[in-house]
C-alpha atoms as a PDB file:
ATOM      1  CA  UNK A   1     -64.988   2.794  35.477  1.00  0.00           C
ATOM      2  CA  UNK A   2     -66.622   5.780  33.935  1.00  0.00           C
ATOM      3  CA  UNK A   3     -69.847   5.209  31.550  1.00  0.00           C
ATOM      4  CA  UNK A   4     -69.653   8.532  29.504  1.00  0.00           C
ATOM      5  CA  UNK A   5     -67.298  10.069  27.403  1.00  0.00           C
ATOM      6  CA  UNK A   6     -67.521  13.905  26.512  1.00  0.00           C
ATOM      7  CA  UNK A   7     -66.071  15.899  24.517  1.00  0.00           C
ATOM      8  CA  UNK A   8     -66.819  19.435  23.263  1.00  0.00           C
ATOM      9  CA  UNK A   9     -65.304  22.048  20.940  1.00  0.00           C
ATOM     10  CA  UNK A  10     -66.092  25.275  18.630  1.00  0.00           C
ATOM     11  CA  UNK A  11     -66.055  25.038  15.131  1.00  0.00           C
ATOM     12  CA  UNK A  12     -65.536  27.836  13.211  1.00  0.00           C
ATOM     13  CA  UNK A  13     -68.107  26.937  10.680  1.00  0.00           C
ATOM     14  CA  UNK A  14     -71.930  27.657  10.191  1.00  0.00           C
ATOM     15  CA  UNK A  15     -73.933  25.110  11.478  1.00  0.00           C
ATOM     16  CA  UNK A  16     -76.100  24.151   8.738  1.00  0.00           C
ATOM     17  CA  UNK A  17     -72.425  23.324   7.236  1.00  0.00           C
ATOM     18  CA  UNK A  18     -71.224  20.821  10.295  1.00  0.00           C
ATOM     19  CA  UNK A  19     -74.720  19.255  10.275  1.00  0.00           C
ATOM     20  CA  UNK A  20     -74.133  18.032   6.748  1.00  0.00           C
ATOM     21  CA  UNK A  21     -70.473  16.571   7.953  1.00  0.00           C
ATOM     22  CA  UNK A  22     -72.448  14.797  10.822  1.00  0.00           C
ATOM     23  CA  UNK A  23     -75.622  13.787   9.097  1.00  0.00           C
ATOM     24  CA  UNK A  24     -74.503  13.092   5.133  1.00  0.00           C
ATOM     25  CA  UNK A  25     -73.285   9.898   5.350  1.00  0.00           C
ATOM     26  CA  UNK A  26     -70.612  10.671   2.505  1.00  0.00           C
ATOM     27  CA  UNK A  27     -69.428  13.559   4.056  1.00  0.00           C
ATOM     28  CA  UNK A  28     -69.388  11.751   7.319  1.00  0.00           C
ATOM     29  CA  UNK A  29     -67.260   8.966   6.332  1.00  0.00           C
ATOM     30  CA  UNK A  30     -64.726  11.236   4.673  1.00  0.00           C
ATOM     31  CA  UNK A  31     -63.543  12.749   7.962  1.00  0.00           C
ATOM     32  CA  UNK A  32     -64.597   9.703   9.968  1.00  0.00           C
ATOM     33  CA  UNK A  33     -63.034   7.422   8.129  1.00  0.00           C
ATOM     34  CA  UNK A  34     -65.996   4.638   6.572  1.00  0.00           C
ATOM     35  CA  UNK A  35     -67.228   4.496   3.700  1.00  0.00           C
ATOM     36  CA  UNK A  36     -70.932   3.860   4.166  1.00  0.00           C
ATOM     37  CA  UNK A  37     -73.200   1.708   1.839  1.00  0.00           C
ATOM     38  CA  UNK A  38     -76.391   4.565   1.711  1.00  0.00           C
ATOM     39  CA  UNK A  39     -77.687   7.503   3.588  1.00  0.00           C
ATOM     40  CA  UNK A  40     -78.126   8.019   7.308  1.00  0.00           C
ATOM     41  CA  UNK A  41     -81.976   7.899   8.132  1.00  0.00           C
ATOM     42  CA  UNK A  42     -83.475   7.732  11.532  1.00  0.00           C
ATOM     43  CA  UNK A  43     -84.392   4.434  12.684  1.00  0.00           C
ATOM     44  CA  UNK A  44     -81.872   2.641  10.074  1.00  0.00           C
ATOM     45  CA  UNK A  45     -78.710   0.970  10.313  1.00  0.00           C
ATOM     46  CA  UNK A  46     -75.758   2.201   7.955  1.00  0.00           C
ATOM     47  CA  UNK A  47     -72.904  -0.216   6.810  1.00  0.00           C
ATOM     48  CA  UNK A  48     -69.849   0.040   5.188  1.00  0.00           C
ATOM     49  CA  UNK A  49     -66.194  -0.693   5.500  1.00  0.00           C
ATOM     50  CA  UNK A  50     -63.450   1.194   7.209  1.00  0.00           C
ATOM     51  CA  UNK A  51     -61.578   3.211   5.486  1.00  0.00           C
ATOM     52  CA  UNK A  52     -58.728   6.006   6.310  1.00  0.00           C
ATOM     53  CA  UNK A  53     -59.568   9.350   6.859  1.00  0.00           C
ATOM     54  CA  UNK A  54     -59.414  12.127   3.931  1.00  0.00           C
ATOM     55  CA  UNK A  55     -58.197  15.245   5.713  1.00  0.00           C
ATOM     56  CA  UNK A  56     -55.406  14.205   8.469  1.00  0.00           C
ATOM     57  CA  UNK A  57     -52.658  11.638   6.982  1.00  0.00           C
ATOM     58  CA  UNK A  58     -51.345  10.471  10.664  1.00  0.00           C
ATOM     59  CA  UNK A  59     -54.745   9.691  11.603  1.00  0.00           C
ATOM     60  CA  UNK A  60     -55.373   7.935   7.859  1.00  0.00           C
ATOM     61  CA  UNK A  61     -52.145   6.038   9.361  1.00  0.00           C
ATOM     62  CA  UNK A  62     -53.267   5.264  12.506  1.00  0.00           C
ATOM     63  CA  UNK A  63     -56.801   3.480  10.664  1.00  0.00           C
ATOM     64  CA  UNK A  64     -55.069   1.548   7.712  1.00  0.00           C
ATOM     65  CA  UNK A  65     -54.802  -1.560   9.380  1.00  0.00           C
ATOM     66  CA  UNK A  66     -58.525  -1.847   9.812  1.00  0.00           C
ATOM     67  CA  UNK A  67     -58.971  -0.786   6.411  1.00  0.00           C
ATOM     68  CA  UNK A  68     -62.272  -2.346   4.785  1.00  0.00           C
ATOM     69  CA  UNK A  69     -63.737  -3.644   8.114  1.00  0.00           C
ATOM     70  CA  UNK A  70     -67.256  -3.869   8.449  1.00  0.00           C
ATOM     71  CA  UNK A  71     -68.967  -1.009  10.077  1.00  0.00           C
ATOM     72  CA  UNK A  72     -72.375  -0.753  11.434  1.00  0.00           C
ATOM     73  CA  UNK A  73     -73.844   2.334  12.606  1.00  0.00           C
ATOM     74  CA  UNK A  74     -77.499   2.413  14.087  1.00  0.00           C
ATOM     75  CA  UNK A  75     -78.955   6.083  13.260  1.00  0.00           C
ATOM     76  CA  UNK A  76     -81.434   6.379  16.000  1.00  0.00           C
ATOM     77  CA  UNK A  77     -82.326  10.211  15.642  1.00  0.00           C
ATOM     78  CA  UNK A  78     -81.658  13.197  13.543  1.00  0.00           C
ATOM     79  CA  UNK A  79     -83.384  16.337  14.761  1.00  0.00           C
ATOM     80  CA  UNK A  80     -82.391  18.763  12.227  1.00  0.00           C
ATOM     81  CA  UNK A  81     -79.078  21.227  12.917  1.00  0.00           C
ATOM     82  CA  UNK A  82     -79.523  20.241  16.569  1.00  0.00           C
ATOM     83  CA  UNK A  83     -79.081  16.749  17.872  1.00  0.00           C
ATOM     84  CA  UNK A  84     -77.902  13.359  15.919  1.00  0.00           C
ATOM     85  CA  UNK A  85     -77.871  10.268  18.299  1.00  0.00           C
ATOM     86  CA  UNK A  86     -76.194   6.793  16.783  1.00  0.00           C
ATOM     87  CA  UNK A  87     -75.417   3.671  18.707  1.00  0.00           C
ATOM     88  CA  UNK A  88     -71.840   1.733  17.814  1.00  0.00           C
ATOM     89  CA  UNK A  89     -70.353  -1.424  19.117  1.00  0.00           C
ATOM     90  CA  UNK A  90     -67.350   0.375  20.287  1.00  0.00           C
ATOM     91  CA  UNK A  91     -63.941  -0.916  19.191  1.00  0.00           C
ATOM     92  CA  UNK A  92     -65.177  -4.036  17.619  1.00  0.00           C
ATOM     93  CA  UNK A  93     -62.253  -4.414  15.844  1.00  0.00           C
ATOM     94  CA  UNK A  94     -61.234  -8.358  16.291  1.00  0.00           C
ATOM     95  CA  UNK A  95     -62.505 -10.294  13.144  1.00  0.00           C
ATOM     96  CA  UNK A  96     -62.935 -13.376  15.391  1.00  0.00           C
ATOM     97  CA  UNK A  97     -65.637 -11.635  17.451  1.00  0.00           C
ATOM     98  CA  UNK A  98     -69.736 -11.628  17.065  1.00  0.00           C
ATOM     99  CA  UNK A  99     -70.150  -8.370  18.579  1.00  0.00           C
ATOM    100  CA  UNK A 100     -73.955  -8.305  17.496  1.00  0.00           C
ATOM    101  CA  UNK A 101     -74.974  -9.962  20.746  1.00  0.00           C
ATOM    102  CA  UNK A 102     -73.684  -6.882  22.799  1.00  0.00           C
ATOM    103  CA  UNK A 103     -75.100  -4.119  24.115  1.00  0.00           C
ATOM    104  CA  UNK A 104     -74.212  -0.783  21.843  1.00  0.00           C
ATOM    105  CA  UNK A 105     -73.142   2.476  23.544  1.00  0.00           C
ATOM    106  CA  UNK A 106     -75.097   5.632  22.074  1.00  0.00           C
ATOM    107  CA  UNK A 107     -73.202   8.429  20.960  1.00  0.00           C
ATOM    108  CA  UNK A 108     -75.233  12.074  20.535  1.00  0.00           C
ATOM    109  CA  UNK A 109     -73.738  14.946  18.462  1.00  0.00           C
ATOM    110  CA  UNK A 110     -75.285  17.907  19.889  1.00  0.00           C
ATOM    111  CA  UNK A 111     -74.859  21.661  17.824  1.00  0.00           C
ATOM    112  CA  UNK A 112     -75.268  25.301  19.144  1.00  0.00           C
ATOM    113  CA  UNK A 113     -74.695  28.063  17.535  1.00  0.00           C
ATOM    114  CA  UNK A 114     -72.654  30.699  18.361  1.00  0.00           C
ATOM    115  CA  UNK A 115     -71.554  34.276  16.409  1.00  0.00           C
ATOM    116  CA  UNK A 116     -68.055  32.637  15.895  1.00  0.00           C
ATOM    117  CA  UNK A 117     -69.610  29.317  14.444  1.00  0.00           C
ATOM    118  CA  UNK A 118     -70.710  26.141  16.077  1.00  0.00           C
ATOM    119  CA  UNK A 119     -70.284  24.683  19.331  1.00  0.00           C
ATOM    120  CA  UNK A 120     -70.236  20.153  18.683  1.00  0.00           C
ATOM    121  CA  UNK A 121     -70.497  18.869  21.973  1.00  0.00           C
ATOM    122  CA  UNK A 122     -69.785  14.812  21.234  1.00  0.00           C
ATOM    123  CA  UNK A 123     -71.408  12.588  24.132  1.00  0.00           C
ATOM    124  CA  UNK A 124     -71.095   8.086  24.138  1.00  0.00           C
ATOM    125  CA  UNK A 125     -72.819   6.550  26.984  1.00  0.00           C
ATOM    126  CA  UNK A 126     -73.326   3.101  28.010  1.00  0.00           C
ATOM    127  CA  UNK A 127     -70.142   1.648  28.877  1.00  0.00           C
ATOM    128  CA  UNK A 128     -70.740  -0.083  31.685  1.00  0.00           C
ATOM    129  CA  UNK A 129     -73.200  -2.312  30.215  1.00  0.00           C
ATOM    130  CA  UNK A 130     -70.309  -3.774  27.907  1.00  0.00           C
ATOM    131  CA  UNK A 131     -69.217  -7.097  28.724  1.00  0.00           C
ATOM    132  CA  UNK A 132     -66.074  -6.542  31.490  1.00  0.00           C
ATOM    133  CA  UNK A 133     -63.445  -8.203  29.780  1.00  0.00           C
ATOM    134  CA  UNK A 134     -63.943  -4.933  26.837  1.00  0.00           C
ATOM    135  CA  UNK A 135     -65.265  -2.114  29.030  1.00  0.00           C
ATOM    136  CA  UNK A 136     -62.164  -0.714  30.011  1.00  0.00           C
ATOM    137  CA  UNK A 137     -60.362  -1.257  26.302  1.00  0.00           C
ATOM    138  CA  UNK A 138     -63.368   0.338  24.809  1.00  0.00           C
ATOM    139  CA  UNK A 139     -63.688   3.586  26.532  1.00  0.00           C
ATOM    140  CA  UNK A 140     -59.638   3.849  26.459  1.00  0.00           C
ATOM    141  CA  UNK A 141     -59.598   3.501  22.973  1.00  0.00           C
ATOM    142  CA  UNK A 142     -62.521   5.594  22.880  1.00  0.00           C
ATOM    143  CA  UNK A 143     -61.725   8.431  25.275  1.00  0.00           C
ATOM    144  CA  UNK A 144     -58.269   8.855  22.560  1.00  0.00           C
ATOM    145  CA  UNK A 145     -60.285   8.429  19.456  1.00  0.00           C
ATOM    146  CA  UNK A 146     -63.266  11.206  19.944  1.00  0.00           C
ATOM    147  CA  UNK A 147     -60.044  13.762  20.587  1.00  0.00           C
ATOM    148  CA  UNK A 148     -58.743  12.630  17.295  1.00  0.00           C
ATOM    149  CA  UNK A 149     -62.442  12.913  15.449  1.00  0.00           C
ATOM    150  CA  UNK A 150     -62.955  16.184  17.001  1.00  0.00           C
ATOM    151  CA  UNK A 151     -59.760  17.035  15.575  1.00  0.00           C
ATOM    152  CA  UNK A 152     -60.904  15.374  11.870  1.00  0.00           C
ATOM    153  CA  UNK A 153     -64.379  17.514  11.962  1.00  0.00           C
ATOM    154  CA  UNK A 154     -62.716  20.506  12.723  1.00  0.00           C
ATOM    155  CA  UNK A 155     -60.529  19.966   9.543  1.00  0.00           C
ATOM    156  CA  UNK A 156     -63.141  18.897   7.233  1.00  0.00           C
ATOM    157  CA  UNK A 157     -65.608  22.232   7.851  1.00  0.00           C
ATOM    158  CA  UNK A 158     -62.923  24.602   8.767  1.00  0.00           C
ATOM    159  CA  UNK A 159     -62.108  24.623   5.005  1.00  0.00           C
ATOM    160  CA  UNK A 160     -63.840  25.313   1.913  1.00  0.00           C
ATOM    161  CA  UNK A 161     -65.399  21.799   0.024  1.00  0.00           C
END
């Protein structure tokens, strides 16, 4: 069982521009998919509710059934037009479940510059400390779904808004 998932790209927008997408909470949950109840601050949670994507109508598709889900996001860091770090329970997506008494995994957005744009490179950690009957679900669905929000980011700043 791996613990990390990685995932890098290049954006071809500036980076004070895919900062706001990671780090506005508005503009965040448009290409994410939530709809968040305030701003992201360091050392807060942010809530809100699932809700389908804005800018990619397979993956809105793909999220409707978990449409207006809770979501909790722990903002641990935000180290400006460099680093964001948030912690997740990943795929808590059963209603039935308390997933409050788990351990989260932490997810870092790291940005570098580049003359063509922005290099995102996307890191979660901290699968293994999951309980084992959702490790291996949780990374899986994971593993797919940072592809597809690489994907989302990358349509969101690659355009004028």
């Amino acid at each position: 069982m791996k613990d990390r998932i990685v995932k890098e790209t290049m954006l071809r927008a500036p980076q004070e521009r895919v900062w706001q997408a990671i780090t506005d909470a508005g503009k965040f949950g448009e290409w994410f998919g939530v709809e968040f109840d305030g701003p992201f601050e360091a050392g807060r949670q942010a809530t809100g509710r699932i809700t389908p994507t804005r800018v990619d109508r397979e993956v809105a598709k793909m999220q409707e059934p978990y449409k207006g889900m809770p979501f909790e996001w722990m903002v641990e860091s935000l180290e400006p037009e460099s680093r964001a770090v948030f912690r997740w329970h990943p795929f808590a997506i059963d209603k039935a479940v308390d997933y409050s008494r788990e351990p989260m995994t932490r997810i870092e957005f790291a940005l570098q510059p580049l003359d063509e744009g922005t290099r995102v490179i996307i890191t979660e950690s901290g699968f293994e400390a999951l309980p084992a009957e959702r490790r291996a679900k949780a990374y899986e669905a994971n593993e797919g779904g940072w592809t597809h929000q690489l994907d989302l980011i990358r349509k969101y700043v690659e355009v004028p808004y």
